[in-house]
Protein backbone atom coordinates (compact mmCIF):
# COMPACT_ATOMS: atom_id res chain seq x y z
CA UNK A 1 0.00 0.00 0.00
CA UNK A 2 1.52 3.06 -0.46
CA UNK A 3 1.01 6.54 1.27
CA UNK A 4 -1.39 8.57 0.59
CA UNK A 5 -1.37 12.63 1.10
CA UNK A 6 -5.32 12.85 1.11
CA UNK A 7 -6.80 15.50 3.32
CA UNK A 8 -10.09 13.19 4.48
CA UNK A 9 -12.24 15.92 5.76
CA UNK A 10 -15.29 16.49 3.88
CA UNK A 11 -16.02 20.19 3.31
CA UNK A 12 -19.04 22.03 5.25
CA UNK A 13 -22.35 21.48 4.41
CA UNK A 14 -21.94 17.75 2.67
CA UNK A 15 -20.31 19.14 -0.34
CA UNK A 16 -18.08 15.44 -1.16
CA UNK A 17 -15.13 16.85 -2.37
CA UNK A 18 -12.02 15.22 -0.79
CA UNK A 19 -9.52 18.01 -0.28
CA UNK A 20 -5.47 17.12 -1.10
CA UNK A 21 -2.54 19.08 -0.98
CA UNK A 22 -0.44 19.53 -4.33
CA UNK A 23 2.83 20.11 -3.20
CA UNK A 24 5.98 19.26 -4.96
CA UNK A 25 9.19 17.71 -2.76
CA UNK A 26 10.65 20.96 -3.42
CA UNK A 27 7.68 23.29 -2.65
CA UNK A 28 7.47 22.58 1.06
CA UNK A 29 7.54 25.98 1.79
CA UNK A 30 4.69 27.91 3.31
CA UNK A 31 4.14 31.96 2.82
CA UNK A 32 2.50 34.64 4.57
CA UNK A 33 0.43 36.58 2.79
CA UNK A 34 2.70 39.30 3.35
CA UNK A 35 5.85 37.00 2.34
CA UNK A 36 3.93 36.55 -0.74
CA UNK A 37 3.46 40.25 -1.63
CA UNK A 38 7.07 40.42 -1.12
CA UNK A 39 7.52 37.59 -3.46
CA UNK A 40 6.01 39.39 -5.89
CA UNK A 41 7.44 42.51 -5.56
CA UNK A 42 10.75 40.99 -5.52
CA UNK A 43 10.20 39.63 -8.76
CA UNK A 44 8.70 42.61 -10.86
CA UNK A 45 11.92 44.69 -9.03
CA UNK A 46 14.25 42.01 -11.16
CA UNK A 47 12.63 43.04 -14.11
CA UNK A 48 9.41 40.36 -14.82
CA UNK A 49 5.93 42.50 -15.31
CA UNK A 50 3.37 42.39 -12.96
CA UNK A 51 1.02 41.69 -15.69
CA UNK A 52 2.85 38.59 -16.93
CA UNK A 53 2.49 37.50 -13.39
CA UNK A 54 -1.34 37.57 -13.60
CA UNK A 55 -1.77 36.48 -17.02
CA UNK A 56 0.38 33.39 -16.06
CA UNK A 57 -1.60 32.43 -12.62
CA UNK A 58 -4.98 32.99 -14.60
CA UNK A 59 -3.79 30.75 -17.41
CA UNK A 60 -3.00 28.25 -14.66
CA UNK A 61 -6.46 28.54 -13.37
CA UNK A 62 -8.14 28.29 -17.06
CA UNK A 63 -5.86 25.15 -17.65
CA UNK A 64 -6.86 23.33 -14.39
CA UNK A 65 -10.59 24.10 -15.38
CA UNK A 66 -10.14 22.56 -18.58
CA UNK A 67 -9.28 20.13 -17.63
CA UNK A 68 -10.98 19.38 -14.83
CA UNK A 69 -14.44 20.17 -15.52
CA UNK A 70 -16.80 19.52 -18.84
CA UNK A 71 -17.38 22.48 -20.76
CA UNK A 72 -20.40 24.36 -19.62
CA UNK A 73 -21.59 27.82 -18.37
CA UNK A 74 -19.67 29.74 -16.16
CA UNK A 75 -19.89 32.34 -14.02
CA UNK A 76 -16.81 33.94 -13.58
CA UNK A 77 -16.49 36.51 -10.10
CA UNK A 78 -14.15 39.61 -9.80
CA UNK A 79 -12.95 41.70 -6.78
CA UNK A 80 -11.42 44.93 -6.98
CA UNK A 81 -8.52 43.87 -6.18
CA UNK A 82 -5.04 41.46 -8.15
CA UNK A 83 -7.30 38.20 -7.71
CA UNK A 84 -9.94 40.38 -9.16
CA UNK A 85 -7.83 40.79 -12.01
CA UNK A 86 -6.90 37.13 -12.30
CA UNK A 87 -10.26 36.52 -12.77
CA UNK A 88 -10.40 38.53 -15.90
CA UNK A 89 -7.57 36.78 -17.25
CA UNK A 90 -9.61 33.46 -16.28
CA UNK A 91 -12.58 34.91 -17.90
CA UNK A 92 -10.83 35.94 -21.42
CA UNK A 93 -9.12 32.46 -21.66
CA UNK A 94 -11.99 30.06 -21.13
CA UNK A 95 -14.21 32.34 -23.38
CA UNK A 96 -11.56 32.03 -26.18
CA UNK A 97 -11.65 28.51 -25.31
CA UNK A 98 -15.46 28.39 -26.09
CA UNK A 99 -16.90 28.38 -22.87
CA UNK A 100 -19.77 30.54 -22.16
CA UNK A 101 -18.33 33.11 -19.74
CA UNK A 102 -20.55 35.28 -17.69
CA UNK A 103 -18.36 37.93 -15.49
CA UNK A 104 -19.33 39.49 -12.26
CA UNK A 105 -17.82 42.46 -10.80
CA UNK A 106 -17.40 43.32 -7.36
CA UNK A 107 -17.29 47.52 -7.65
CA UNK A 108 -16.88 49.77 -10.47
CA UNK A 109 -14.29 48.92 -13.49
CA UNK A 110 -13.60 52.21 -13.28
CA UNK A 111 -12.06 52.13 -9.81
CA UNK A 112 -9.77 48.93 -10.73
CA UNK A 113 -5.78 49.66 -10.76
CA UNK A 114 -2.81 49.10 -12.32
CA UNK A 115 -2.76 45.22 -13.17
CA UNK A 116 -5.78 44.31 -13.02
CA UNK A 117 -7.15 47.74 -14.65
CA UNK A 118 -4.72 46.23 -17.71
CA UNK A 119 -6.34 42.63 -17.57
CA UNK A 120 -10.09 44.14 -17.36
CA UNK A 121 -9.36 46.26 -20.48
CA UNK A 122 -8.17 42.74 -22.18
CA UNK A 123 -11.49 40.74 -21.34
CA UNK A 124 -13.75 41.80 -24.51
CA UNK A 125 -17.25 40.36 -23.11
CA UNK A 126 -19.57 42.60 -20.92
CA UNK A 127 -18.62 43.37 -17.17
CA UNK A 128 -21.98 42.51 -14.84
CA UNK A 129 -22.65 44.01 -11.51
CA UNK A 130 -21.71 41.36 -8.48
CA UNK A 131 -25.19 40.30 -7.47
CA UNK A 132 -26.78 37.46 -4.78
CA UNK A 133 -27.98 35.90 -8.38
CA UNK A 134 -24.87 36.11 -10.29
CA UNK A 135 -24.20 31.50 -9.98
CA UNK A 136 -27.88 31.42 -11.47
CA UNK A 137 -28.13 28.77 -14.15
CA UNK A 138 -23.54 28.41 -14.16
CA UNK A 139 -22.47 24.92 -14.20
CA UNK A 140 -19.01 26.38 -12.67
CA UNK A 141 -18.56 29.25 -10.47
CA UNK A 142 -14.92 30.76 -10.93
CA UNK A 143 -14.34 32.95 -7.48
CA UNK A 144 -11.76 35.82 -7.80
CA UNK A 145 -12.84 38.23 -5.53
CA UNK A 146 -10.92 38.12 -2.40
CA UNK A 147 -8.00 35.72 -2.68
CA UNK A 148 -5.81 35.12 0.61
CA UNK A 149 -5.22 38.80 1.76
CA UNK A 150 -9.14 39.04 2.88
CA UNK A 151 -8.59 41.02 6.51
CA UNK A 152 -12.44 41.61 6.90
CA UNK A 153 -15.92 39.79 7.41
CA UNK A 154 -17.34 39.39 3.81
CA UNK A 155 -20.98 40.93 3.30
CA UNK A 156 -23.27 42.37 1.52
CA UNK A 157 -23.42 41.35 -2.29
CA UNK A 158 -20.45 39.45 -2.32
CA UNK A 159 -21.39 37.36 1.19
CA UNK A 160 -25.57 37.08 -0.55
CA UNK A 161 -23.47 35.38 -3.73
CA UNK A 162 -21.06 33.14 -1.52
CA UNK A 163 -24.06 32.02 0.63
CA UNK A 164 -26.54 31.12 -2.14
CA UNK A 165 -23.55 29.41 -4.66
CA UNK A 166 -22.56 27.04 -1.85
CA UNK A 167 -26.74 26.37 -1.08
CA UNK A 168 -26.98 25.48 -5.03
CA UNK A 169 -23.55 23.55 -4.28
CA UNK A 170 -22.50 24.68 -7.78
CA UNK A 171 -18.75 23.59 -8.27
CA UNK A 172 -16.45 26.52 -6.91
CA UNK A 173 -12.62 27.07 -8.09
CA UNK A 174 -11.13 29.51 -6.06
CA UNK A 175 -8.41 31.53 -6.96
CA UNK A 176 -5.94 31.64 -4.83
CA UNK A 177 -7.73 31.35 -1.84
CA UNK A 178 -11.55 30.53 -1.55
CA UNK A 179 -13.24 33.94 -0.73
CA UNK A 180 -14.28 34.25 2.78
CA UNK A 181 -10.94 32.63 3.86
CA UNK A 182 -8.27 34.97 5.80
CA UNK A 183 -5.01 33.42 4.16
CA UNK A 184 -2.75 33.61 7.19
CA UNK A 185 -5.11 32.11 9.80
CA UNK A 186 -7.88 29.93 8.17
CA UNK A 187 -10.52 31.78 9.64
CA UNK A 188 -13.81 32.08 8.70
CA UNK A 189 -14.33 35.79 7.49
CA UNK A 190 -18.13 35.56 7.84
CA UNK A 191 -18.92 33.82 5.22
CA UNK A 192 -16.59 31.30 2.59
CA UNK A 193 -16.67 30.07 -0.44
CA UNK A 194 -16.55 26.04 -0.23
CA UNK A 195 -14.24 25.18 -3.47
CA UNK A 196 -14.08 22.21 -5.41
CA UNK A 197 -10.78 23.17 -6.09
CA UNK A 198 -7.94 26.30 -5.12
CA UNK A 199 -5.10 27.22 -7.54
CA UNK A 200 -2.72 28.92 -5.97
CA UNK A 201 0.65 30.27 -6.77
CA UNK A 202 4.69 29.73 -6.16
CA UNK A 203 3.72 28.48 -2.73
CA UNK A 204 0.99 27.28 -0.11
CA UNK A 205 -0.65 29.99 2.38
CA UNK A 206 -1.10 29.12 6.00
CA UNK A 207 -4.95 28.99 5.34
CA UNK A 208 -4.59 26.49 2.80
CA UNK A 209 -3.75 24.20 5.71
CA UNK A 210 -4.59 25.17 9.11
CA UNK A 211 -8.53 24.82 10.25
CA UNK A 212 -11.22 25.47 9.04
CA UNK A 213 -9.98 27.17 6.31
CA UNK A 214 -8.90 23.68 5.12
CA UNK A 215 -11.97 22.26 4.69
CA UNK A 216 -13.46 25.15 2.63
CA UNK A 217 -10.06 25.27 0.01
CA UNK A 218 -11.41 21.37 -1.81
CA UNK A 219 -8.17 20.54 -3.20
CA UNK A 220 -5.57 22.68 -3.73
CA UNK A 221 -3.11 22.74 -6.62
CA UNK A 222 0.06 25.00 -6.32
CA UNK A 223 1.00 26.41 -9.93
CA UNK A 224 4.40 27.81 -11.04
CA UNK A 225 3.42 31.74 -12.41
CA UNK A 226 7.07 32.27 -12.81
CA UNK A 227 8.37 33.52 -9.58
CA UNK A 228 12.08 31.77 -8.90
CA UNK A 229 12.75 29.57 -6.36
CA UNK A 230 15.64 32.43 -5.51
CA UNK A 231 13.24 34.60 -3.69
CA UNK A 232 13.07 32.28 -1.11
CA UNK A 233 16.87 33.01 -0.06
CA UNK A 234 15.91 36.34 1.09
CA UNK A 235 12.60 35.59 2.28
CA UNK A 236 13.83 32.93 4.33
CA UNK A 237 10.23 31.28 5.30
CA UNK A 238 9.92 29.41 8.74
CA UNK A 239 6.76 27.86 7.94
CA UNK A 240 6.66 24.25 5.82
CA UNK A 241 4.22 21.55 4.64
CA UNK A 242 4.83 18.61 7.09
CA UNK A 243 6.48 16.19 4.63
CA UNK A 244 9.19 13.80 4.61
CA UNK A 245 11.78 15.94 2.90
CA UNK A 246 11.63 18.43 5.38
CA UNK A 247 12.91 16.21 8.14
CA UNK A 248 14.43 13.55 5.77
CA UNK A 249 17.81 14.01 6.52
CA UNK A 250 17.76 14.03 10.18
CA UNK A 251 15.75 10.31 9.70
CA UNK A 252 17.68 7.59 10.90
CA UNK A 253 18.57 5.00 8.44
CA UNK A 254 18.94 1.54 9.03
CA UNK A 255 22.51 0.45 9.29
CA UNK A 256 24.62 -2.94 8.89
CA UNK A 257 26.60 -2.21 12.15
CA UNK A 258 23.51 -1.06 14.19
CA UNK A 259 22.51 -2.67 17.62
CA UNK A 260 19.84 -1.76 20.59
CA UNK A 261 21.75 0.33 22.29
CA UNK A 262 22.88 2.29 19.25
CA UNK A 263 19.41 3.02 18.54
CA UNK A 264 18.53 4.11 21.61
CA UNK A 265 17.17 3.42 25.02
CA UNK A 266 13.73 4.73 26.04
CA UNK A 267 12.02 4.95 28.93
CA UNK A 268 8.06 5.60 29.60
CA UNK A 269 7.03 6.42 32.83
CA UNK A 270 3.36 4.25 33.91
CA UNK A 271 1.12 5.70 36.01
CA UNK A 272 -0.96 3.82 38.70
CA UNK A 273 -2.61 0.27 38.58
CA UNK A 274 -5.55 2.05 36.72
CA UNK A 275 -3.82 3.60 34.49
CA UNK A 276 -1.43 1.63 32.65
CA UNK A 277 -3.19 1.44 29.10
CA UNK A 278 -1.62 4.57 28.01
CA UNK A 279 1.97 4.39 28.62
CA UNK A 280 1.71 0.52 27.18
CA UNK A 281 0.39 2.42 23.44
CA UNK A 282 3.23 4.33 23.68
CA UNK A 283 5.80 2.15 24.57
CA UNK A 284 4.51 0.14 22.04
CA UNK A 285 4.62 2.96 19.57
CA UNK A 286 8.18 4.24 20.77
CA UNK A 287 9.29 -0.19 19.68
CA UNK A 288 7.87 0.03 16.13
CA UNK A 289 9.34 3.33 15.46
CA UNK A 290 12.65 2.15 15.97
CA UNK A 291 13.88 2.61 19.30
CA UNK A 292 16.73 -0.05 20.66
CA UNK A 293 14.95 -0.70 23.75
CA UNK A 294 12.38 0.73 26.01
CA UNK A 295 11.52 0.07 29.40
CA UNK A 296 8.64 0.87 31.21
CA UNK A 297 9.22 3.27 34.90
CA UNK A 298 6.38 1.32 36.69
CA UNK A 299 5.03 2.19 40.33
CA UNK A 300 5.14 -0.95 42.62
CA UNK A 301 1.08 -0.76 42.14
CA UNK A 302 1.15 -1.55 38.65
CA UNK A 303 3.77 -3.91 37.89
CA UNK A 304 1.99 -6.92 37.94
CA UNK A 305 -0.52 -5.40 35.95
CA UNK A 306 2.09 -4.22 33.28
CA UNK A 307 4.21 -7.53 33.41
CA UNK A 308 0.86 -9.03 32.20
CA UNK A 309 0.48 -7.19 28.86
CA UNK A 310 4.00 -6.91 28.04
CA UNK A 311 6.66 -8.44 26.50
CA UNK A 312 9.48 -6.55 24.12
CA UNK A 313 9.14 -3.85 26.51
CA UNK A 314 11.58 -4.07 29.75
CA UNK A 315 9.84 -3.32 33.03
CA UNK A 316 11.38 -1.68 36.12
CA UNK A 317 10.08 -0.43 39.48
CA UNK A 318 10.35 3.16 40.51
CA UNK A 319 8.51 4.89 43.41
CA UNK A 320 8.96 8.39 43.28
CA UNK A 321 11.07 11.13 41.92
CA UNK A 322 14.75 9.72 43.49
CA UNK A 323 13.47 6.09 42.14
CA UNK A 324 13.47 8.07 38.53
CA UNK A 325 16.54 9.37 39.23
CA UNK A 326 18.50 6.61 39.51
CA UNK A 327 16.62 5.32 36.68
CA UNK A 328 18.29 7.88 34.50
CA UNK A 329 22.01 7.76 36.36
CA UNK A 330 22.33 4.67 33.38
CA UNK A 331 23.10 7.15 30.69
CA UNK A 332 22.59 4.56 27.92
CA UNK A 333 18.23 5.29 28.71
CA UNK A 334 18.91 8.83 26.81
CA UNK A 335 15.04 9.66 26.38
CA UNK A 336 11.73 9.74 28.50
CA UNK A 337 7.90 10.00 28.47
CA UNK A 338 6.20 10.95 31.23
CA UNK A 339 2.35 11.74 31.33
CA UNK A 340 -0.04 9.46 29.67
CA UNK A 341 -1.97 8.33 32.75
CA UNK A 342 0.71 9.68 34.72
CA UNK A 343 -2.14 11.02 37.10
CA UNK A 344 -2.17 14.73 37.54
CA UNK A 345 -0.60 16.73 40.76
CA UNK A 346 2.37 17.31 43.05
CA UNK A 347 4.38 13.25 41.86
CA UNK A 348 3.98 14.03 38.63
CA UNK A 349 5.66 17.18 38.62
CA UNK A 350 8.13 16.13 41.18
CA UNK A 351 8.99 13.13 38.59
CA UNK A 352 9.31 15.74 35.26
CA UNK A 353 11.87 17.70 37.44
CA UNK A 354 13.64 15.02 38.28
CA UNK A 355 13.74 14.13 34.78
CA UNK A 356 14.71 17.22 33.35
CA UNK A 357 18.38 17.45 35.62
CA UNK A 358 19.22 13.71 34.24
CA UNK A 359 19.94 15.72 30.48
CA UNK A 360 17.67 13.09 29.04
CA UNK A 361 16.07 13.92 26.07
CA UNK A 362 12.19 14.09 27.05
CA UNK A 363 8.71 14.10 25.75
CA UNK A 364 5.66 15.64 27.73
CA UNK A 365 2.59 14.83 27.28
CA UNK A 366 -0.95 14.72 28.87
CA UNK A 367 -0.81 14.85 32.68
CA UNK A 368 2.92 15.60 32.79
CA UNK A 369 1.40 19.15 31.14
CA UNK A 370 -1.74 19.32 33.23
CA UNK A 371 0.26 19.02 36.50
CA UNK A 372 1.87 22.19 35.60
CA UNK A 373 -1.20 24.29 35.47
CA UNK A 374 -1.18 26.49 38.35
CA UNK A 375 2.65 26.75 38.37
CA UNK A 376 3.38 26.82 33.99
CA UNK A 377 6.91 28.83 34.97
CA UNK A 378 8.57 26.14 37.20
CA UNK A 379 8.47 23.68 34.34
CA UNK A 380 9.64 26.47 32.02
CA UNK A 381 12.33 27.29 34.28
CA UNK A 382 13.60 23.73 34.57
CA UNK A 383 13.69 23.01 30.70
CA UNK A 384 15.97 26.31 30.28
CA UNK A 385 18.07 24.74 32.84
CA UNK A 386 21.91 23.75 32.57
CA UNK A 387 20.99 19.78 32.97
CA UNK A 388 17.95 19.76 30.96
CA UNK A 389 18.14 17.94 27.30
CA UNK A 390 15.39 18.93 24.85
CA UNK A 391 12.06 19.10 25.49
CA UNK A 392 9.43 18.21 23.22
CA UNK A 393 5.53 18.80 24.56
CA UNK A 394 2.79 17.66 23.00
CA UNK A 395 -0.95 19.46 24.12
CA UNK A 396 -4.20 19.24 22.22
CA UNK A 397 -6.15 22.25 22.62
CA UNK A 398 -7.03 21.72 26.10
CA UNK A 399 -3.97 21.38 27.50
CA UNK A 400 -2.89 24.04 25.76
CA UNK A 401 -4.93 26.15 27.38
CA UNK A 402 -4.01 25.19 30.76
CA UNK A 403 -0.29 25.65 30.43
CA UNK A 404 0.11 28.59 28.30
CA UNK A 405 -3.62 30.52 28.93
CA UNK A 406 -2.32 33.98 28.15
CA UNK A 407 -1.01 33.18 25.00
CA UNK A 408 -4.80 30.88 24.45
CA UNK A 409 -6.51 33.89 25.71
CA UNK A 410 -5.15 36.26 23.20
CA UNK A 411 -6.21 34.07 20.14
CA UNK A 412 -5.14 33.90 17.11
CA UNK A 413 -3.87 31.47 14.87
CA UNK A 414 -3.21 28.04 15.51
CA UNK A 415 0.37 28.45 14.07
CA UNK A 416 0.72 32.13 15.72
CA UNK A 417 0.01 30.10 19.42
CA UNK A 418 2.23 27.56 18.13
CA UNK A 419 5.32 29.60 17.78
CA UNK A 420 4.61 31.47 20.75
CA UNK A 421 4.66 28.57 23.36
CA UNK A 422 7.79 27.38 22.18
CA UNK A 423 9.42 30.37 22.20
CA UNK A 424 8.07 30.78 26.40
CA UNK A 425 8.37 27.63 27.16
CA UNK A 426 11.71 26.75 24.82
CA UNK A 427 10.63 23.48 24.07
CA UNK A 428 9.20 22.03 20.54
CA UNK A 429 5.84 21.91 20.82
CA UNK A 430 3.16 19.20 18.72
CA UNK A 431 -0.27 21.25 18.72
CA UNK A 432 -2.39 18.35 18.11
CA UNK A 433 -5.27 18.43 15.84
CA UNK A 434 -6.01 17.47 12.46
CA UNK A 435 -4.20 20.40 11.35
CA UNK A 436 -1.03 19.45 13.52
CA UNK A 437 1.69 22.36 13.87
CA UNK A 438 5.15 21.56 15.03
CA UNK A 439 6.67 24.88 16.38
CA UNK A 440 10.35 25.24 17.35
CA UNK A 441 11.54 27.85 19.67
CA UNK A 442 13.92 29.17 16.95
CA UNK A 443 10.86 30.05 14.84
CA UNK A 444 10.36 27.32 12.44
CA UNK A 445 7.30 25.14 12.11
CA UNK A 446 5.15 22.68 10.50
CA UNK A 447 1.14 22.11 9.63
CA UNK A 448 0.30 18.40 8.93
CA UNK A 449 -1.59 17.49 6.10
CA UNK A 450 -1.87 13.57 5.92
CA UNK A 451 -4.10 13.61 9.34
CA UNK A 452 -7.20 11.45 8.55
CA UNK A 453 -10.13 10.98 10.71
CA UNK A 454 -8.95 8.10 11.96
CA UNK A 455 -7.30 9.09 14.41
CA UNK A 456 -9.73 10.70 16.35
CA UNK A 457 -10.10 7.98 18.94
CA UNK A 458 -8.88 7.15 22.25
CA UNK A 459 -4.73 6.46 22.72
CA UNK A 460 -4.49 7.89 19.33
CA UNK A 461 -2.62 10.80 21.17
CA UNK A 462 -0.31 8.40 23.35
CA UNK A 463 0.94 6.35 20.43
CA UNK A 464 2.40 9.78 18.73
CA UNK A 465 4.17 10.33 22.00
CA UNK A 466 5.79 7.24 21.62
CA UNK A 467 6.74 7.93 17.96
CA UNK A 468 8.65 10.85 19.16
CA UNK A 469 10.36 9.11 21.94
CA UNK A 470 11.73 7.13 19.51
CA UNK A 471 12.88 9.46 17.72
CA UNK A 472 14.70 11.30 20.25
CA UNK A 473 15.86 8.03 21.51
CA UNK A 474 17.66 7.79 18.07
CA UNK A 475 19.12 11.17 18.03
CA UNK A 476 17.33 13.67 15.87
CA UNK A 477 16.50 16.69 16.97
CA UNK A 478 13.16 17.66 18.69
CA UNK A 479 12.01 19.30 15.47
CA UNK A 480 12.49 17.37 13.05
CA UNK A 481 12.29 14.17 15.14
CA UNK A 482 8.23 15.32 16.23
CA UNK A 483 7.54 16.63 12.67
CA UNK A 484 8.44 12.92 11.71
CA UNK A 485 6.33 11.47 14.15
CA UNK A 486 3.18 13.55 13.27
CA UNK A 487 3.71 12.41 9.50
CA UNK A 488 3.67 8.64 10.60
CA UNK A 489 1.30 8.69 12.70
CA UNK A 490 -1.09 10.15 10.05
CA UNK A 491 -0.01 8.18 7.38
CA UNK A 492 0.10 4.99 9.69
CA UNK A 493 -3.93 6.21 10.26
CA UNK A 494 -4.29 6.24 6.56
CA UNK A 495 -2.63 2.35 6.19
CA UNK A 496 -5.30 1.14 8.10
CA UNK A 497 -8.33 2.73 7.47
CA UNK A 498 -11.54 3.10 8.67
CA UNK A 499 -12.12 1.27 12.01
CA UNK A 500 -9.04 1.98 13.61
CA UNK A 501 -8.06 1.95 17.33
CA UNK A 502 -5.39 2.97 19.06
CA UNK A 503 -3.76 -0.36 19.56
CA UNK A 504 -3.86 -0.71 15.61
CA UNK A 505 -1.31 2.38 15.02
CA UNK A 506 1.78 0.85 16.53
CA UNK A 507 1.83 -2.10 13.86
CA UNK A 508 0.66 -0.16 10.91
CA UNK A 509 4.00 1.68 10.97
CA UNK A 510 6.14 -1.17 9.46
CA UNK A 511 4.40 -1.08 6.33
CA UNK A 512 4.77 2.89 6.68
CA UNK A 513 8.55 2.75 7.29
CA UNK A 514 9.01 0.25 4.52
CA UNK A 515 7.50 2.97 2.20
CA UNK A 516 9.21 5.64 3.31
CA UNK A 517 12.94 4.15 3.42
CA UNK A 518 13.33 4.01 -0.11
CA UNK A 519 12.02 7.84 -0.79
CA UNK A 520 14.33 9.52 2.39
């Protein structure tokens, strides 16, 4: 079987599309809308016209359509703005094509600009006034009239079009960016277009992949308009598509002299005797992704309990923070989990600083987070510490919450919160989600797009945990080592399928390695 990219998630309002991201190995890249202005203006300074620009991104868009869609009526919708102008371009090539174009206009041609006042005076058909009516009897509903750099609710005639397009569910290509969608956050600007399919250009926009904008975008194709790769030197994005040849040369590779200990020894730390499940997926989960050996920290309570269930994995007692310690005095056990079903409170954070002084590499997860709560800057303290190795945490939304509330209480984006915590807590940090984002504190991250819906169950969250253990375990570094496990973990989601449980994860990720290997 091999891996699949697919973005699962149906878009709003049963429209069936499934929504994929189109990028190339060397296109990983993700802009700001303002990196992308910059882009732009970068490239018209070395001497390329802005004009060329536009007539190459909407001759991109008309190609797509052609060949995408059977030849029908369209209604083709402008804004006042560059995407407005792409539009027209759209327009004048499918018309010449022999498709019966209809265009809309948001605003007066009279007020359009510079590039797009050059590409309006180009389209030869009538220009129609943007009305609530204006998908009425279109097979195909081209939307140019916001584009990514929308930075305001969407209403009157141009929200009464949106709304009644999507309740016809004609089929929507946005340009761009599916109007209604704020490009650098993926919010909801009041209302969106839901596309059947987004062309975009040089490079992906953080609302093509964070949520919700995700679900509105269908699938999105990224299309070369003729801006060089060289750009990119001076732009120096920090934002990337989570795929493999972002963290593929950090992976470890299989080697002919390799043995357990030179993969790396890894320790999860159990909680109680009724909570054991948890640290058994990820031990379990830290085994198939590579690591040497891992044995399980287990409280006196639980060890008979854990001896039970496992085998591969090592067990050994510890009762408390100096127990842990003396654990970790074997330097060859050079990574640790601590917090699913850790239990939440005054051991648990007693054990995490214990932890930290060993200069073990750590993951912390779940409880180990929640303990934390009332007191976020001891942890924070201890990870900037002399001893402490790196850190990776790894919160869902609640958690977040808890540990870092000011920066949840301020909002913003998912990949703007992201960056933040790590830079406070100066740890990598795995926002969990089905839009993923791996921040580092030295500003770069990631935003999954291989997470399925298959992993929304129970454990699902442990078993990553355990991926990056292993990871750590076998020396790469916290960023690239949890962008790696987020990947696997969704693709090992995808392997199986519907039906999936947490135990099922662990032994899906054979087959996953097996495919990746051979591509790193």
């Amino acid at each position: 079987m091999s891996a699949r990219r697919q973005i699962t998630n149906s878009l709003p309002q049963s429209h069936g599309y499934d929504a994929a991201m189109k990028a190339p190995p060397d296109s990983l890249e993700i802009l700001s809308v303002a990196e992308m202005t910059r882009a732009d203006a970068m490239t018209i300074a070395r001497g390329k016209a802005g004009i060329t620009l536009m007539e190459n991104a909407g001759e991109a868009v008309a190609r797509e359509v052609a060949a995408r869609f059977p030849q029908g009526p369209v209604s083709v919708l402008c804004g006042p703005g560059n995407n407005g102008g792409d539009g027209f371009v759209v327009a004048r090539l499918l018309a010449e094509q022999g498709w019966p174009v209809t265009l809309f206009l948001l605003g007066e041609r009279e007020a359009l600009k510079g590039d797009a006042a050059i590409a309006a005076d180009r389209w030869p058909g009538a220009i129609h006034p943007l009305t609530a009516e204006a998908g009425r009897g279109a097979s195909l509903v081209i939307d140019a009239i916001f584009g990514a750099g929308l930075a305001r609710d969407v209403e009157g005639a141009a929200a009464q079009a949106i709304a009644q397009i999507n309740e016809a569910r004609i089929p929507v290509v946005a340009v761009d960016m599916p109007s209604g969608i704020e490009g650098d956050t993926g919010a909801v600007r009041g209302v969106a277009f839901a596309a059947a399919l987004t062309v975009t250009f040089f490079r992906a926009k953080p609302g093509h992949l964070l949520l919700p904008g995700r679900l509105y975008c269908g699938e999105v194709k990224i299309a070369d308009i003729g801006i060089e790769r060289a750009v990119l030197d001076e732009i120096a994005p920090q934002t990337f598509i989570n795929e493999p040849p972002l963290w593929a040369r950090a992976f470890p590779r299989p080697r002919a002299d390799a043995h357990k200990y030179s993969k790396g020894h890894a320790v999860v730390v159990s909680g109680g005797a009724s909570h054991t499940g948890a640290a058994r997926l990820a031990a379990r989960g830290a085994l198939r992704a590579g690591a040497g050996l891992v044995t399980m920290a287990s409280p006196p309570s639980a060890l008979l309990i854990n001896a039970s269930h496992l085998t591969s994995v090592m067990l050994q007692v510890f009762d408390g923070a100096d127990d842990l310690t003396a654990i970790l005095e074997d330097k060859r056990k050079n990574a640790l989990l601590i917090g699913p079903g850790a239990g939440i409170g005054p051991a648990t954070r007693e054990n995490v600083l214990a932890a930290l002084l060993s200069g073990a590499a750590m993951v912390l997860d779940a409880d180990a987070l929640t303990s934390f709560a009332e007191i976020p800057r001891d942890l924070f303290v201890a990870i900037k510490g002399y001893f402490a190795g790196p850190v990776v945490m790894t919160p869902h939304e609640g958690e977040f919450a808890r540990l870092f509330p000011k920066i949840a209480e301020q909002g913003g984006s998912k990949l703007d919160r992201a960056r933040q915590a790590a830079a406070e807590a100066m740890a990598t940090i795995i926002l969990k989600g089905a839009d993923t984002v791996v921040a580092s504190p030295d500003g770069r991250a990631a935003i999954a797009c291989n997470a399925g819906p298959e992993l929304a169950t129970a454990g699902s969250g442990d078993v990553l945990a355990g991926i990056v253990l292993a990871h750590l375990a076998q020396g790469m570094p916290p960023f690239e080592a949890a962008a790696a496990a987020v990947w696997l973990h969704g693709e090992a989601g995808h392997y199986f399928g519907p039906g999936l449980i947490s135990e099922d994860l662990p032994e899906m990720l054979p087959a996953v390695l097996r495919d990746l290997l051979p591509r790193l």
